[in-house]
Protein backbone atom coordinates (compact mmCIF):
# COMPACT_ATOMS: atom_id res chain seq x y z
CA UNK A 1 56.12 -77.06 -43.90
CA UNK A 2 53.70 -74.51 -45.15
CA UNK A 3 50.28 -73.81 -43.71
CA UNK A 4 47.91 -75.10 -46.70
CA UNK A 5 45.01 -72.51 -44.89
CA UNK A 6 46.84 -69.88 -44.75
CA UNK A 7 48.61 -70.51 -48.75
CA UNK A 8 46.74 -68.49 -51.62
CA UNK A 9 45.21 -71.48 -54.13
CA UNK A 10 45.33 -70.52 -57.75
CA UNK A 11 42.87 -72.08 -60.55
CA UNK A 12 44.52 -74.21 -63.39
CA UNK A 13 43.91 -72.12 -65.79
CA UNK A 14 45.81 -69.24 -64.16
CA UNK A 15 48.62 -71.07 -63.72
CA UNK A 16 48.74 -72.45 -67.61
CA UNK A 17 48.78 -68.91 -68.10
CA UNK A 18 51.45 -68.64 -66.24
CA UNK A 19 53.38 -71.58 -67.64
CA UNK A 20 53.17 -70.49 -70.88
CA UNK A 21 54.46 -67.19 -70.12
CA UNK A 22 57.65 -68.50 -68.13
CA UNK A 23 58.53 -70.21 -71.27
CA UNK A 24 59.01 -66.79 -73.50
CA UNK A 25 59.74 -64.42 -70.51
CA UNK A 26 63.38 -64.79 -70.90
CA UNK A 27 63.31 -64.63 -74.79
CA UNK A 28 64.14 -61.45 -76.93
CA UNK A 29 61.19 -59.36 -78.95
CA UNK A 30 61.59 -56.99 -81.55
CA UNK A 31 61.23 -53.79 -80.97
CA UNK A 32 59.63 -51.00 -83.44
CA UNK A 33 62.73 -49.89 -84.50
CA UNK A 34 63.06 -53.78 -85.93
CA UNK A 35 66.21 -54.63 -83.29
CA UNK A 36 65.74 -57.06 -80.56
CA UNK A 37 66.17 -56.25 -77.11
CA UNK A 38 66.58 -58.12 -73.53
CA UNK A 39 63.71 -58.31 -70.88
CA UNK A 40 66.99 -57.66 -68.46
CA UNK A 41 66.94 -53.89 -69.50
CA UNK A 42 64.19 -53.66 -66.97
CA UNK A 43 66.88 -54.33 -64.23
CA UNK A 44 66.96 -50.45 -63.51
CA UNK A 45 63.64 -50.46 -61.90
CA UNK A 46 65.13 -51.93 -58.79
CA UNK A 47 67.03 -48.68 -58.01
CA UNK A 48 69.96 -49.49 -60.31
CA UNK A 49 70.62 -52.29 -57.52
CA UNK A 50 73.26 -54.86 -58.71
CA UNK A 51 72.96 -56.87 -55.38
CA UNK A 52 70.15 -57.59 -53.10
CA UNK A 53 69.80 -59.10 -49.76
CA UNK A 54 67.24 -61.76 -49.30
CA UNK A 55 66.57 -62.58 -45.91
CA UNK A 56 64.39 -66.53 -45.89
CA UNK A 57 64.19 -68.74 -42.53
CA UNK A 58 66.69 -66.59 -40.99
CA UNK A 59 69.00 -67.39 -43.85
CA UNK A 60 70.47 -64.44 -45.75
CA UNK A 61 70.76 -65.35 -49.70
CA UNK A 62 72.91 -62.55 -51.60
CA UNK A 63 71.50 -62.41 -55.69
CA UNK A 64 70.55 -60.48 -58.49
CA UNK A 65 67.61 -59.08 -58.84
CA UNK A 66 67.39 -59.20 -62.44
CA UNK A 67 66.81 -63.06 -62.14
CA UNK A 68 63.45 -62.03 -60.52
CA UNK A 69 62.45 -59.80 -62.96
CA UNK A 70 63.11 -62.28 -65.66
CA UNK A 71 60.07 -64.24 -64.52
CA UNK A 72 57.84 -61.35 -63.75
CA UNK A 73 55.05 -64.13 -63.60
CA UNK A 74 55.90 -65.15 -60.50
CA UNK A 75 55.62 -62.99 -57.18
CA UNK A 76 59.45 -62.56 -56.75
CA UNK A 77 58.90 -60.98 -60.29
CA UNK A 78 56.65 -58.65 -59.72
CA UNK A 79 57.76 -57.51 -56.45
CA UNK A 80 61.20 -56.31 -58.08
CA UNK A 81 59.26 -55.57 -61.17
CA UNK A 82 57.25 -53.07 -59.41
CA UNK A 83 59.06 -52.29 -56.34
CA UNK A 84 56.06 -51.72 -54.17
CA UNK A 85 55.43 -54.59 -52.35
CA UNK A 86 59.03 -54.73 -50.93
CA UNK A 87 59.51 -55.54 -47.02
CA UNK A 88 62.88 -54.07 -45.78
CA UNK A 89 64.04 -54.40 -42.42
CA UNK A 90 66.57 -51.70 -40.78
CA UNK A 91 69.50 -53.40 -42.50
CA UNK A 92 67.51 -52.65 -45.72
CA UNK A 93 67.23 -56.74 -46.51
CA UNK A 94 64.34 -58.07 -48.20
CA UNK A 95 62.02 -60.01 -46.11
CA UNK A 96 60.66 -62.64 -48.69
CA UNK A 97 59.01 -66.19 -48.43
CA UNK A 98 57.42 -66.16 -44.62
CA UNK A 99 57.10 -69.67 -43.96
CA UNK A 100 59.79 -71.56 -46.60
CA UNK A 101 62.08 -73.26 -45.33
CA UNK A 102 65.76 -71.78 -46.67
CA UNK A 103 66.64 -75.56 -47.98
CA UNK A 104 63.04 -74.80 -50.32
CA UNK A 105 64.37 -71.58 -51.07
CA UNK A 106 67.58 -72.17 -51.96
CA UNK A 107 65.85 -75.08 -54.57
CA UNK A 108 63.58 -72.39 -56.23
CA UNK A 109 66.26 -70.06 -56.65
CA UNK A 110 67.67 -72.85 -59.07
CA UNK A 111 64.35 -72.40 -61.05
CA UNK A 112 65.22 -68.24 -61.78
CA UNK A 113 68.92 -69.06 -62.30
CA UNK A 114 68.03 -72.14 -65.06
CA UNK A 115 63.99 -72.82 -65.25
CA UNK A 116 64.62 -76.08 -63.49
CA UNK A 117 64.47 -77.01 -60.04
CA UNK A 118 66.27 -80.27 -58.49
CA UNK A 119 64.45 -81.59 -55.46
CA UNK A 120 67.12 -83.20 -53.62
CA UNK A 121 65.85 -86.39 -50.97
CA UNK A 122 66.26 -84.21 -47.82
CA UNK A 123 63.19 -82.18 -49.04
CA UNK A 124 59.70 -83.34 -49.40
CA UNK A 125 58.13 -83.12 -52.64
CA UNK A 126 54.62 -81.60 -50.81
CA UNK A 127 56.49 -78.85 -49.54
CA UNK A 128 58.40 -78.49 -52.61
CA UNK A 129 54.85 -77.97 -54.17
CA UNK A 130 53.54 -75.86 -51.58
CA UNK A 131 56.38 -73.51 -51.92
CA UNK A 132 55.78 -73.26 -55.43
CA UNK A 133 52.39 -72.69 -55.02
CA UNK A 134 52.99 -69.68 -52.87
CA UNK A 135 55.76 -67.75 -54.95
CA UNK A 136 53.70 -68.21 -57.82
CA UNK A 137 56.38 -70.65 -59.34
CA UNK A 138 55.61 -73.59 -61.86
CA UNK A 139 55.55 -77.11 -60.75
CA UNK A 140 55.32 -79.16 -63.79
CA UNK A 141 57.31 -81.80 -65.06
CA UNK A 142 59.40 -79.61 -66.82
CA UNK A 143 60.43 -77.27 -63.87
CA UNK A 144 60.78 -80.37 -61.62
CA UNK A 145 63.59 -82.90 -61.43
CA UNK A 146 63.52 -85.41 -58.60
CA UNK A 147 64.98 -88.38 -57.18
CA UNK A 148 61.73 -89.49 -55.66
CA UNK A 149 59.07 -90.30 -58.50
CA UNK A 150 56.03 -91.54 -56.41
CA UNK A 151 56.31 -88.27 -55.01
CA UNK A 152 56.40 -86.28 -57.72
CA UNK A 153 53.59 -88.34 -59.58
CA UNK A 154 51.27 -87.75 -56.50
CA UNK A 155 51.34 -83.97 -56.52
CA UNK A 156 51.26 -84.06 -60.37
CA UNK A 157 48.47 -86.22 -60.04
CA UNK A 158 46.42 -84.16 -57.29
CA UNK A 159 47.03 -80.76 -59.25
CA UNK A 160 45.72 -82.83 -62.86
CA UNK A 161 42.66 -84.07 -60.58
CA UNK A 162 41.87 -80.52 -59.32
CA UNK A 163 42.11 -78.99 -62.63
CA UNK A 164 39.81 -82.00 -64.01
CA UNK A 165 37.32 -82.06 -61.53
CA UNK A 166 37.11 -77.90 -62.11
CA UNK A 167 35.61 -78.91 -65.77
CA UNK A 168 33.43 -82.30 -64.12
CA UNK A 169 32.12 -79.37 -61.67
CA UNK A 170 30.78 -76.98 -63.87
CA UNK A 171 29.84 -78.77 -67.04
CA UNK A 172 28.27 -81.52 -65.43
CA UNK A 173 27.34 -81.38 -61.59
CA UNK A 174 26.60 -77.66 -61.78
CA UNK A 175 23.37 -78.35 -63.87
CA UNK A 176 21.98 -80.48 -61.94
CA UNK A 177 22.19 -78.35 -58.94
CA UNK A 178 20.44 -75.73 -60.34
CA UNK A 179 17.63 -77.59 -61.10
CA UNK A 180 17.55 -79.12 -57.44
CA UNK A 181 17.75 -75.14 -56.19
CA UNK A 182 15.02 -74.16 -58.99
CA UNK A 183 12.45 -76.54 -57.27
CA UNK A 184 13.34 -75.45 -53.71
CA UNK A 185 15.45 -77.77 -52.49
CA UNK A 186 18.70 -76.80 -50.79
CA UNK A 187 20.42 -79.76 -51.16
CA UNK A 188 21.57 -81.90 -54.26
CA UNK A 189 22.58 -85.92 -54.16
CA UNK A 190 24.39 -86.75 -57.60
CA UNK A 191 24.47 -90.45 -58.75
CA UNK A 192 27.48 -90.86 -61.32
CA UNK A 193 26.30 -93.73 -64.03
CA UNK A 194 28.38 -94.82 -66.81
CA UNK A 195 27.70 -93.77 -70.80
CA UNK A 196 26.02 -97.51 -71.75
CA UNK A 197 23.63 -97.30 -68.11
CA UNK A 198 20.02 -97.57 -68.75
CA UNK A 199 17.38 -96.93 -66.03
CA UNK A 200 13.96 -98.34 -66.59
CA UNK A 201 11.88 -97.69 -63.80
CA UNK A 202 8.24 -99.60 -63.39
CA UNK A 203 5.75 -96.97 -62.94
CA UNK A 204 3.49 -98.50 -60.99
CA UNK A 205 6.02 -100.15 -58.85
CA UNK A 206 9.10 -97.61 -58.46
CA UNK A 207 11.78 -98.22 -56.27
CA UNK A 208 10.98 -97.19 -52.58
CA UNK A 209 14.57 -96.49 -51.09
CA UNK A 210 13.81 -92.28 -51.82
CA UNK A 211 15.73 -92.57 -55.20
CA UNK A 212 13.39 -90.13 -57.10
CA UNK A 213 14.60 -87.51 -55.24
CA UNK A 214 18.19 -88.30 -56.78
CA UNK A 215 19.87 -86.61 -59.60
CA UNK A 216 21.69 -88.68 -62.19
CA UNK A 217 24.62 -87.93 -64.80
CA UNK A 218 25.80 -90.60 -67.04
CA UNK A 219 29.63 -89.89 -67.48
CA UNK A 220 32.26 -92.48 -67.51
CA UNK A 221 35.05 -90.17 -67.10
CA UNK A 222 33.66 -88.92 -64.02
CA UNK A 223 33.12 -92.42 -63.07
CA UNK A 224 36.35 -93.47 -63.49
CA UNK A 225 37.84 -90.17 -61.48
CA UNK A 226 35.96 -90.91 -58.52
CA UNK A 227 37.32 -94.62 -58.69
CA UNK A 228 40.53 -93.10 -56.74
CA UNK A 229 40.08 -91.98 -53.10
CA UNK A 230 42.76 -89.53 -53.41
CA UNK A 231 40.78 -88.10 -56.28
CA UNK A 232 37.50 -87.84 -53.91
CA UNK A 233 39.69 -85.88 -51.48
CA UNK A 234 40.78 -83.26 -53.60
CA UNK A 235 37.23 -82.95 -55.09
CA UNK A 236 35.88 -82.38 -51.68
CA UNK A 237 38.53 -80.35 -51.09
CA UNK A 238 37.29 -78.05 -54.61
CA UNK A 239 33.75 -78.01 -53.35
CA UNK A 240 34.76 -76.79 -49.97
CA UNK A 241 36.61 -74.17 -51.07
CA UNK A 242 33.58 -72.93 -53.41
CA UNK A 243 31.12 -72.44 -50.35
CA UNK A 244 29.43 -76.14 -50.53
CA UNK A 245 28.55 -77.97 -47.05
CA UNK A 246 27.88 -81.07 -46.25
CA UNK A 247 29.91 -82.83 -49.01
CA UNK A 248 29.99 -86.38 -49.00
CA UNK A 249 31.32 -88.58 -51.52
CA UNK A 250 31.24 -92.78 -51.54
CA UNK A 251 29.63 -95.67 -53.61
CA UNK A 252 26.02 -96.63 -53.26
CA UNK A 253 23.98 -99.40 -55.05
CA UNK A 254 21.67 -97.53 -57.23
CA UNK A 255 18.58 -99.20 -58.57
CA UNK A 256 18.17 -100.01 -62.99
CA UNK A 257 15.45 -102.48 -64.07
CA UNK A 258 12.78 -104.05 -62.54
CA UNK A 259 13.86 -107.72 -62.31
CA UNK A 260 10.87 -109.44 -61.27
CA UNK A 261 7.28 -109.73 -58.96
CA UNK A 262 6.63 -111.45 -56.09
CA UNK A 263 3.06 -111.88 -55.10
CA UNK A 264 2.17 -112.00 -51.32
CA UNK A 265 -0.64 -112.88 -49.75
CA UNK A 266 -3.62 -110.14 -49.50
CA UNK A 267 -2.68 -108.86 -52.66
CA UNK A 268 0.85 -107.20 -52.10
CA UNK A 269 3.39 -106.98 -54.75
CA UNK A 270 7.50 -106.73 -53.59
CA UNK A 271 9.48 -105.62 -56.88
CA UNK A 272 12.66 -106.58 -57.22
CA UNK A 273 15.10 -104.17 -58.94
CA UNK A 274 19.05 -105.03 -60.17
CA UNK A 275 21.06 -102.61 -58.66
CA UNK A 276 24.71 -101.44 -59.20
CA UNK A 277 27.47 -100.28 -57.70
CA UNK A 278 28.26 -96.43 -58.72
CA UNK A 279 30.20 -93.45 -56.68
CA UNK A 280 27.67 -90.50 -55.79
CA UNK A 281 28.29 -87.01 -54.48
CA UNK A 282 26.26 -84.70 -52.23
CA UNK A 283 26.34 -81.32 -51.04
CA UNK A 284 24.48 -78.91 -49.65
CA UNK A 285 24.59 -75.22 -50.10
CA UNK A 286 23.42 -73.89 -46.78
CA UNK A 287 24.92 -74.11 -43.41
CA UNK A 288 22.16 -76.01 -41.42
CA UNK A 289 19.94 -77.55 -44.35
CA UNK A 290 18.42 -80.54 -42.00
CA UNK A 291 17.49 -78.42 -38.84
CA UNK A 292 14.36 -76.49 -38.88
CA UNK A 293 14.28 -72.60 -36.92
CA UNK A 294 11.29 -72.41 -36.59
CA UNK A 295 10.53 -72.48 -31.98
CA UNK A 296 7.81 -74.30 -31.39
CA UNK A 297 5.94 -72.90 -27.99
CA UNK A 298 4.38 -75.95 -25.68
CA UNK A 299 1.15 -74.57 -24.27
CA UNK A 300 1.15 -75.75 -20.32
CA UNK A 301 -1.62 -75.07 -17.30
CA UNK A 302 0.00 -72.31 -15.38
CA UNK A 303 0.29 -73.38 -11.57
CA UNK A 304 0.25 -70.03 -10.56
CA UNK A 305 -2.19 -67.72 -9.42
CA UNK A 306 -3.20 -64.28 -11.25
CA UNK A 307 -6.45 -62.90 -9.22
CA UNK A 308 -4.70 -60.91 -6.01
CA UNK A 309 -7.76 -61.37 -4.21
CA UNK A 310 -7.29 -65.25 -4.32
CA UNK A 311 -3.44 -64.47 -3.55
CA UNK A 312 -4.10 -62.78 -0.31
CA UNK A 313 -7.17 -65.10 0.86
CA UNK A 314 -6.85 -67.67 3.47
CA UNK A 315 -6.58 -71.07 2.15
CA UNK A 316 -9.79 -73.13 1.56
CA UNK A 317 -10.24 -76.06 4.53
CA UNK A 318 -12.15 -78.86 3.36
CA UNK A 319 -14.66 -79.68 6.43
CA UNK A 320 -16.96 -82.76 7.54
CA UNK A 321 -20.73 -82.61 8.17
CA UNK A 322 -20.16 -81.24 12.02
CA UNK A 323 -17.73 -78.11 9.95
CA UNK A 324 -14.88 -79.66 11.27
CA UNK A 325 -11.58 -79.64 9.20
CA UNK A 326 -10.21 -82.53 7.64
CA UNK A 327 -6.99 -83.64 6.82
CA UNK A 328 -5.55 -86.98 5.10
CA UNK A 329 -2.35 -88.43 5.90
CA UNK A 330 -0.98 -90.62 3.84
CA UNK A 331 2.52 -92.75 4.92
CA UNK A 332 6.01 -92.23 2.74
CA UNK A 333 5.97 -95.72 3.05
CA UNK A 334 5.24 -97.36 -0.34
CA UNK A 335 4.03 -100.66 1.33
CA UNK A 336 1.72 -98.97 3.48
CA UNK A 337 -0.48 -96.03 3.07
CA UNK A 338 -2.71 -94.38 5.77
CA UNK A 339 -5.86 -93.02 4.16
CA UNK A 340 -7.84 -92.63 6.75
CA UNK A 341 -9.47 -89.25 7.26
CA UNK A 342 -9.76 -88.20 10.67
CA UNK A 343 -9.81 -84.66 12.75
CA UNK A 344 -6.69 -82.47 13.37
CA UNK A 345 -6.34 -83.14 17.34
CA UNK A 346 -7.94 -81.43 19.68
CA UNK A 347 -11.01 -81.05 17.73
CA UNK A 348 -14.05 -82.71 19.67
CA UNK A 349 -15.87 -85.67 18.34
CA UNK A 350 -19.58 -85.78 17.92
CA UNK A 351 -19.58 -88.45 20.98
CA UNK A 352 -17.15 -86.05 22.93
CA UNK A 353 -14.29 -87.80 22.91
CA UNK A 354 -11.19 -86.07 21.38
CA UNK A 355 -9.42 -87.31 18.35
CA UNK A 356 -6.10 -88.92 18.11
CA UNK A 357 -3.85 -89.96 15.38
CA UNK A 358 -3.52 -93.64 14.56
CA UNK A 359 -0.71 -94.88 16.91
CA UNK A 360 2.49 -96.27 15.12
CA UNK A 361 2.94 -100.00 14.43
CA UNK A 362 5.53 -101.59 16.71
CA UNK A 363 8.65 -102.62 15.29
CA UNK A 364 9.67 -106.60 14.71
CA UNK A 365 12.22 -106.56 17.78
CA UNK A 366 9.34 -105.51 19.88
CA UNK A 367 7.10 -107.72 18.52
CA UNK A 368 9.42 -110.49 19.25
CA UNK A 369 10.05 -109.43 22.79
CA UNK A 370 6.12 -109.73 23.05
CA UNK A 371 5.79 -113.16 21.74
CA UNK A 372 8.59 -114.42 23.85
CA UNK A 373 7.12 -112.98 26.89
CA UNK A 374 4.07 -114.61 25.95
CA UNK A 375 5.31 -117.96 25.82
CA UNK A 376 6.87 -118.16 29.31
């Protein structure tokens, strides 16, 4: 199957263009002389070639080229037409169609030979489409015959959404994100209502669930078009594809008419609106809309020290009224803390005597052994 990323995507009005051209491309004109002639004159462009070599999926397909040039709508067309995008290899075969599958092929080719192409059940109508997409080839109704209806309904349908929701996109949505953008905002949320919604809003009691800030288009059609997922998908697949972000589309209760009052005590009014049910869209037109740049820069007390001459001094000792230095030792045990200040040792008391450090509290097993010596 075809990668859809790397598969050009064409707008619908280009390929109408196109369809209507496929349907006279094989017909005759007059010339000025008044007589009629052939498109297939042009067949001496291709180097007065009667046969070419097409080389698909490692499948070599042997035709004419003036079937190509028949339909010089489609990319097939114009590279025989103009003989300048050709890819030869060293055997002087045509490299065509990277990607299709020769079974896909070999179903186009039926569209140069006789306009219509029959989708047997062994290939998939998606890639069918996909196929078509990328040689430039028509996929309509009239090009396509196939066993398998759901599947061709479901790509007719997604290319008749896409084309749709091109015209819903810039006659109605469009608008209304231009005026979001005028006042600064880089971000639009759409609320779809039908023709025959009203929205009478209290002014002294508005709604309070940040609906003001939405935008609102009253358009059944576009009502109705978001009633299908599928139809979501390829919209969000449109929007992507024009440079939106952050696209999400769903159904919301949106608020109408105040219904009634409620009173509370102290004073305090709770409104109570009707709301309905209606799909909304919303994008966003820059990358990181919600997520500020600017750094903000926490002022903290530095801990360290910036006069050298306080760097390269001794360290202050605090000292008791005979200047002896103190100290204060305090346990790791939580339960019991030591915070008694006393000398460092070997420091002499005022009485004389030299200071010691607390001695250590005796453990339970020697307690024990104390109490039972004790009692004998």
């Amino acid at each position: 199957m075809l990668n859809r990323k790397a598969m050009p995507r064409f707008s619908c009005s280009m390929k109408s263009l196109m369809n209507q051209n496929a349907t006279t491309s094989g017909s005759s004109y007059p010339s000025p002389s008044g007589s009629a002639h052939s498109t297939n004159s042009r067949n001496n462009i291709v180097n007065k070639e009667d046969r070419v070599t097409l080389l698909v999926d490692n499948t070599r397909f042997i035709v004419d080229p003036a079937i190509f040039i028949a339909h010089s709508n489609t990319m097939l067309g114009r590279m025989f037409s103009s003989n300048e995008y050709t890819n030869k290899n060293e055997r002087g075969e045509y490299v065509v169609a990277e990607g299709v599958s020769a079974n896909v092929f070999r179903c186009i080719l039926e569209y140069y030979k006789g306009n219509v192409m029959r989708c047997p059940s062994s290939i998939s109508v998606q890639e069918l489409r996909e196929a078509c997409d990328y040689l430039l080839v028509p996929f309509d109704a009239k090009t396509v015959k196939c066993q398998n209806l759901r599947g061709l309904l479901h790509e007719l349908s997604n290319e008749g959404a896409r084309c749709q929701f091109e015209v819903f996109l810039e006659d109605l949505i469009l608008p209304l994100m231009v005026i979001s953008a005028q006042r600064g905002d880089r971000e639009c949320h759409v609320v779809v209502l039908l023709d025959d919604d009203s929205v009478d809003w209290d002014e002294e009691y508005p709604p309070q669930m940040g609906e003001e800030y939405s935008q609102t288009v009253n358009s059944t059609a576009l009502y109705r078009f978001f009633k299908y997922i599928e139809n979501r998908d390829v919209a969000k697949q449109v929007m992507k594809e024009r440079g939106l972000k952050k696209i999400r589309l769903g159904i919301e209760g949106y608020p109408t008419y105040k219904e009634k009052i409620k009173k509370r005590a102290g004073g305090r009014a709770d409104v109570i609106y009707n709301y309905v049910q209606r799909p909304f869209i919303h994008m966003s037109w820059e990358k990181e809309e919600a997520k500020s740049r600017h750094v903000d820069f926490q002022c903290l007390k530095s801990k360290s020290v910036t006069n050298l001459a306080e760097a390269t001094a001794d360290p202050v000792l605090e000292l008791d009224a005979a200047a002896n230095p103190l100290s204060c030792f305090i346990s790791m045990d939580q339960n019991i803390q030591y915070q008694d200040i006393y000398r460092f040792p070997g420091f002499e008391r005022d009485d004389g005597a030299v200071a010691s450090p607390p001695p250590p509290a005796a453990s339970e097993a020697e307690q024990n052994d104390e109490s039972q010596q004790l009692d004998q």
